[in-house]
Protein backbone atom coordinates (compact mmCIF):
# COMPACT_ATOMS: atom_id res chain seq x y z
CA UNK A 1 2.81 27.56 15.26
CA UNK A 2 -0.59 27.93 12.95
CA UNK A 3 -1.83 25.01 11.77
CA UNK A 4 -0.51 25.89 7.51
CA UNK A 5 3.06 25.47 9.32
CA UNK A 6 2.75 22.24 10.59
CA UNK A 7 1.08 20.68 7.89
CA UNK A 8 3.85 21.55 5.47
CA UNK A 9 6.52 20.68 8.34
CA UNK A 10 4.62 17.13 8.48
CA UNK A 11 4.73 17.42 3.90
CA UNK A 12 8.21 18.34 4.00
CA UNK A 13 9.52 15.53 6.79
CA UNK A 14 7.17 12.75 4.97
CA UNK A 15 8.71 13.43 1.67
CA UNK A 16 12.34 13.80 2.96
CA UNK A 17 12.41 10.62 4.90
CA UNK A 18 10.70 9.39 1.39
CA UNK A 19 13.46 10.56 -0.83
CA UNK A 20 16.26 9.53 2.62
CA UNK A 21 14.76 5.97 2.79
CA UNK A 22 14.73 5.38 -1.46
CA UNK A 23 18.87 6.56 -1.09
CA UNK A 24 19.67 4.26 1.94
CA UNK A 25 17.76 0.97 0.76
CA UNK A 26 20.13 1.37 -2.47
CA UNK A 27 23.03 2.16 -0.64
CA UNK A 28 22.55 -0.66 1.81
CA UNK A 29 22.76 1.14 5.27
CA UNK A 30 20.54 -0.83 7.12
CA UNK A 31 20.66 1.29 10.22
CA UNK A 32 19.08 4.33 8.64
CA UNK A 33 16.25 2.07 7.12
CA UNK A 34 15.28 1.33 10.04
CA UNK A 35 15.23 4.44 11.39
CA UNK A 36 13.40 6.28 8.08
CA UNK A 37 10.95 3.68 7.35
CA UNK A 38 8.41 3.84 10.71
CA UNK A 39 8.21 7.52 9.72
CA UNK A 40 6.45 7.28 6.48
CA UNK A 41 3.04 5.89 8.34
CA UNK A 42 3.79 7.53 11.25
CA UNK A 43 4.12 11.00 9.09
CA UNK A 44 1.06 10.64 7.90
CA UNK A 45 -1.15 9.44 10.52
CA UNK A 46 -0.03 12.19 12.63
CA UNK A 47 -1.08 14.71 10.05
CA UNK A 48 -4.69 12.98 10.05
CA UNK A 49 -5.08 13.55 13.37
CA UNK A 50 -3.52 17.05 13.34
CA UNK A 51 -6.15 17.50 10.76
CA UNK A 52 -9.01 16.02 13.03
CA UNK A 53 -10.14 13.25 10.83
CA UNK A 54 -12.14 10.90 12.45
CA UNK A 55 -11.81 7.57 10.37
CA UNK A 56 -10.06 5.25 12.87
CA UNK A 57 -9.37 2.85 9.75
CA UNK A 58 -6.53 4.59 8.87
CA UNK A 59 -4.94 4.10 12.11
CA UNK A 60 -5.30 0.64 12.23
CA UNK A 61 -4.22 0.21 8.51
CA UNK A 62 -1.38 2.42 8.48
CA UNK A 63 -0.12 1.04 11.62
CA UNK A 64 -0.35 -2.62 9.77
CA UNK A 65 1.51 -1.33 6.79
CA UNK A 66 4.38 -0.11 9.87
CA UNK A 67 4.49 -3.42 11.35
CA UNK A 68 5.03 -5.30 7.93
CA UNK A 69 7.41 -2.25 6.83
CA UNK A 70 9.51 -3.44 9.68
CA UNK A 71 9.13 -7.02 9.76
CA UNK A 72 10.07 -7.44 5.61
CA UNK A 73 13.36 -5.81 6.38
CA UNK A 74 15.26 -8.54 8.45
CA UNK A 75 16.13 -11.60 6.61
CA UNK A 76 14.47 -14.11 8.23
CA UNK A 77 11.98 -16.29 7.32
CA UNK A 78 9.45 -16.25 9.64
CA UNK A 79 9.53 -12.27 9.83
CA UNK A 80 9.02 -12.17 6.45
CA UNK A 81 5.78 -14.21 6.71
CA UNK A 82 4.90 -11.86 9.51
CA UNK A 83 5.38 -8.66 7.73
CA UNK A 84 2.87 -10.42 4.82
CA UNK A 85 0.42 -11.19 7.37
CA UNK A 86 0.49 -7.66 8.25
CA UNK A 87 0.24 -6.45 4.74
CA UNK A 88 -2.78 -8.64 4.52
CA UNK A 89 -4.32 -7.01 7.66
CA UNK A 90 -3.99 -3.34 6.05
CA UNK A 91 -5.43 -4.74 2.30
CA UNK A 92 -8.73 -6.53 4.32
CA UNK A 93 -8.91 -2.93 6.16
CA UNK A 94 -8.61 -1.56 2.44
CA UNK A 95 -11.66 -3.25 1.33
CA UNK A 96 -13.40 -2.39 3.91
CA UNK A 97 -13.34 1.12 3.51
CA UNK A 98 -13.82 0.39 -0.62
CA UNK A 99 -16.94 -1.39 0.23
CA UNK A 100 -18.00 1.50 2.54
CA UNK A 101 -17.50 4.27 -0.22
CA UNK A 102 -20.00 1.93 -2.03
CA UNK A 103 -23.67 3.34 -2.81
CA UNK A 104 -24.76 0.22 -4.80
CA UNK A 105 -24.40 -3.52 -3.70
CA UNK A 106 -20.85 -5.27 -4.55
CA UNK A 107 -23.59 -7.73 -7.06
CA UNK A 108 -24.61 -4.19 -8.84
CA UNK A 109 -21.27 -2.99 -8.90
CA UNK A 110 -19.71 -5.49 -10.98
CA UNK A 111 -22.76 -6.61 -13.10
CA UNK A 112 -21.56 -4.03 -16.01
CA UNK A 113 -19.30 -5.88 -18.26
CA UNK A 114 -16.85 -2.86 -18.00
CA UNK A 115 -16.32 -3.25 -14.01
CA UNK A 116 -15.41 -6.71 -14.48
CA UNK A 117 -12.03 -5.85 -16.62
CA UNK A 118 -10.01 -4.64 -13.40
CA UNK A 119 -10.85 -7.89 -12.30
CA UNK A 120 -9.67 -9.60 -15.43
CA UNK A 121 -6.69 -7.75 -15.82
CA UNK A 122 -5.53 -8.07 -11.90
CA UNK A 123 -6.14 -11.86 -12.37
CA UNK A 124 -4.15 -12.37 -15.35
CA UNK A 125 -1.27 -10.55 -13.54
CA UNK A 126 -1.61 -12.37 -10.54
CA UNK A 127 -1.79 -15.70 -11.91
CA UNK A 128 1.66 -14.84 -14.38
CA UNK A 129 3.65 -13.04 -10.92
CA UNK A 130 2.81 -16.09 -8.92
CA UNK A 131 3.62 -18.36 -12.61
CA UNK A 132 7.19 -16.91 -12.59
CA UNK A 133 8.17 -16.42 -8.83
CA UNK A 134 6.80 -19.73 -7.52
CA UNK A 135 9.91 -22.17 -8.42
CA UNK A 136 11.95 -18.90 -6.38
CA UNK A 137 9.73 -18.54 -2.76
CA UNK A 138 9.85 -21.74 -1.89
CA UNK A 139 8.34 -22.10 1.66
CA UNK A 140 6.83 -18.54 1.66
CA UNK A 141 5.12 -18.92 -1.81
CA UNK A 142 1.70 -19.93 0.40
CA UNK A 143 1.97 -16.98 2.37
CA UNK A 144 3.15 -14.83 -0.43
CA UNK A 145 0.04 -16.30 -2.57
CA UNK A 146 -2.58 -15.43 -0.17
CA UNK A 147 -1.08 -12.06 0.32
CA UNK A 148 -0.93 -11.26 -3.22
CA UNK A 149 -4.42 -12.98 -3.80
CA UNK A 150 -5.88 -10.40 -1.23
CA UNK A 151 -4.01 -7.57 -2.64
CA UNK A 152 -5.14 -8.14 -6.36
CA UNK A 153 -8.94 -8.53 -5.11
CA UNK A 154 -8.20 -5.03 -3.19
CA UNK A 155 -6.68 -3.21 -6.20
CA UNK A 156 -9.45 -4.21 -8.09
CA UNK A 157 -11.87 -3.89 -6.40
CA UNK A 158 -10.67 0.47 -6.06
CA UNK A 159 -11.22 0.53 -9.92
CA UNK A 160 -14.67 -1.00 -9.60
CA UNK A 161 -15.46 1.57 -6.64
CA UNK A 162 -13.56 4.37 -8.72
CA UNK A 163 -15.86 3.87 -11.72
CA UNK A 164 -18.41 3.69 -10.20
CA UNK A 165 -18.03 6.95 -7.87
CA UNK A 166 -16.08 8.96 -10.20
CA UNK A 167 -15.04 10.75 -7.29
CA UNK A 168 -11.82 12.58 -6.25
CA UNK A 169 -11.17 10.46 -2.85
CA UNK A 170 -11.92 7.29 -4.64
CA UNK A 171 -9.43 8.20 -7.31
CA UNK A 172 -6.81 8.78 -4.66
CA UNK A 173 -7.69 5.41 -3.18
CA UNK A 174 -7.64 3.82 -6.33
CA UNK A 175 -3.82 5.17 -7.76
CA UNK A 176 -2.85 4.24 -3.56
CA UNK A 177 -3.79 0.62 -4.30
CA UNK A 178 -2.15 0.74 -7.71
CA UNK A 179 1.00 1.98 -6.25
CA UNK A 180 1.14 -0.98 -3.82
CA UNK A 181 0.91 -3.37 -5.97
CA UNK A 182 3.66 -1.98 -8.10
CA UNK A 183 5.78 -1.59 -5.18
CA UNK A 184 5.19 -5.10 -3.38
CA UNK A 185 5.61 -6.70 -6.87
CA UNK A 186 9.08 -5.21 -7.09
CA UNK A 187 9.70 -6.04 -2.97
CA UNK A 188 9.04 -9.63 -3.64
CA UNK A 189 10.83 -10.03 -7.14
CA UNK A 190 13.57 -7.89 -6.02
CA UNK A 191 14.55 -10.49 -2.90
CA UNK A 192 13.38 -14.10 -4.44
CA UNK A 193 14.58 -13.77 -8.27
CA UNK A 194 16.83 -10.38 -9.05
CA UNK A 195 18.28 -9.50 -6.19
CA UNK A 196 19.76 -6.41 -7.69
CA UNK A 197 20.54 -3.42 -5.05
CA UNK A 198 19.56 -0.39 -6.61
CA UNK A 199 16.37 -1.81 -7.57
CA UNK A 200 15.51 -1.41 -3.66
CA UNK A 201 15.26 2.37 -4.60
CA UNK A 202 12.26 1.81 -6.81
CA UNK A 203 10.61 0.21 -3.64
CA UNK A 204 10.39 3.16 -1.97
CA UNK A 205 9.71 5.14 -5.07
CA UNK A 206 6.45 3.18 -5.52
CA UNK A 207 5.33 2.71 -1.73
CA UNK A 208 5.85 5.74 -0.27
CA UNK A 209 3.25 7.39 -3.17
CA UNK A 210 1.06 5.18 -2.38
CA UNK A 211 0.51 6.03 1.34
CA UNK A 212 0.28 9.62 0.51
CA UNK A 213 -2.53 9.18 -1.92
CA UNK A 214 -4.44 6.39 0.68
CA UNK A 215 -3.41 9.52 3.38
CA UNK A 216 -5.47 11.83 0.44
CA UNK A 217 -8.50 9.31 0.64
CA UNK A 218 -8.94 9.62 3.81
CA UNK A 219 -8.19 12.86 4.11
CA UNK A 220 -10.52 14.07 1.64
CA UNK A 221 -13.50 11.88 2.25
CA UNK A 222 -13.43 13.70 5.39
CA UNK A 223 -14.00 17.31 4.02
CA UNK A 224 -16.35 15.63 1.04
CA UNK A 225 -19.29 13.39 3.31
């Protein structure tokens, strides 16, 4: 098998269990969540290493964003805080590797009135999501707040590195981090305040994006340094 073949075997299973995993959140059939949603990550760091790459970040934060993939589905309490905790452990390893792609100081970086307006727009969301959904989470708004707090800073923090690079992987890291805030926004809204089933579909729609363009950053960055 040449290595074209398997990387579009690896596209084609990524994106199916994408598109199976969107269908079976909506339809409610928990069994097959379970069994679609490790492969996203998995998918994908398997195709990094296929592909040689020799970031080990990825592996760590990928296998982060599998553990709290997992732990959000069950409906208990204290594996829903554990699943956040997780999240949080992928968006620190996110900012890590923002930093890193970095060729001025963070102090430089944000001096310029304009890199200060992802900041400003990320807060004023934040503060609004957390206005609204705080009477709703009740003992997991702490956790919730510090995970979302984190998240923000991250997402932000890929437009200041984006526009500041202007490069192709930090673009990819930048629309990852957008998608995942999109798609946890709708995760946390979708269980605390709507609760409306087929809105479970637009979860995937959003997530599973953004670890294909996060999959590009890395992937990229490889072939570009």
């Amino acid at each position: 098998m040449t290595k074209s073949i398997l990387h579009k075997i690896l596209l084609i299973i990524f994106w199916l269990s994408a598109c199976g995993l969107g269908i079976t959140k909506a339809l409610q059939w928990p069994i097959l969540e379970l069994i679609l949603t490790p492969i996203l990550p998995l998918t994908l760091v398997a195709l990094y290493h296929f592909l040689n790459g020799k970031d080990q970040t990825i592996y760590f934060a990928f296998s982060f964003c599998l553990l709290g993939d997992i732990m959000i589905l069950s409906e208990n309490t204290n594996y829903f805080v554990s699943g956040l905790t997780a999240y949080w452990g992928a968006s620190i390893l996110f900012s890590f590797s923002l930093y890193r792609e970095l060729n001025i100081s963070m102090r430089e970086a944000v001096n310029k009135t304009k890199m200060r307006i992802p900041f400003l727009i990320y807060g004023v969301y934040f503060i609004l999501l957390m206005y609204f959904i705080q009477p709703y989470f009740g003992e997991v708004f702490i956790p919730t707040l510090i995970y979302a707090l984190s998240l923000s800073f991250t997402c932000a923090f890929g437009f200041v590195v984006y526009f500041n690079r202007k490069s192709n992987p930090s673009l990819y890291f930048c629309l990852g981090l957008f998608f995942i805030s999109i798609g946890a926004s709708i995760i946390g809204l979708n269980r605390y305040l709507f609760d409306y089933i087929p809105l479970r579909f637009f979860e995937t729609l959003f997530y599973a994006p953004s670890l294909f363009f996060i999959f590009l950053y890395f992937k990229t960055k490889k072939t570009s340094d």
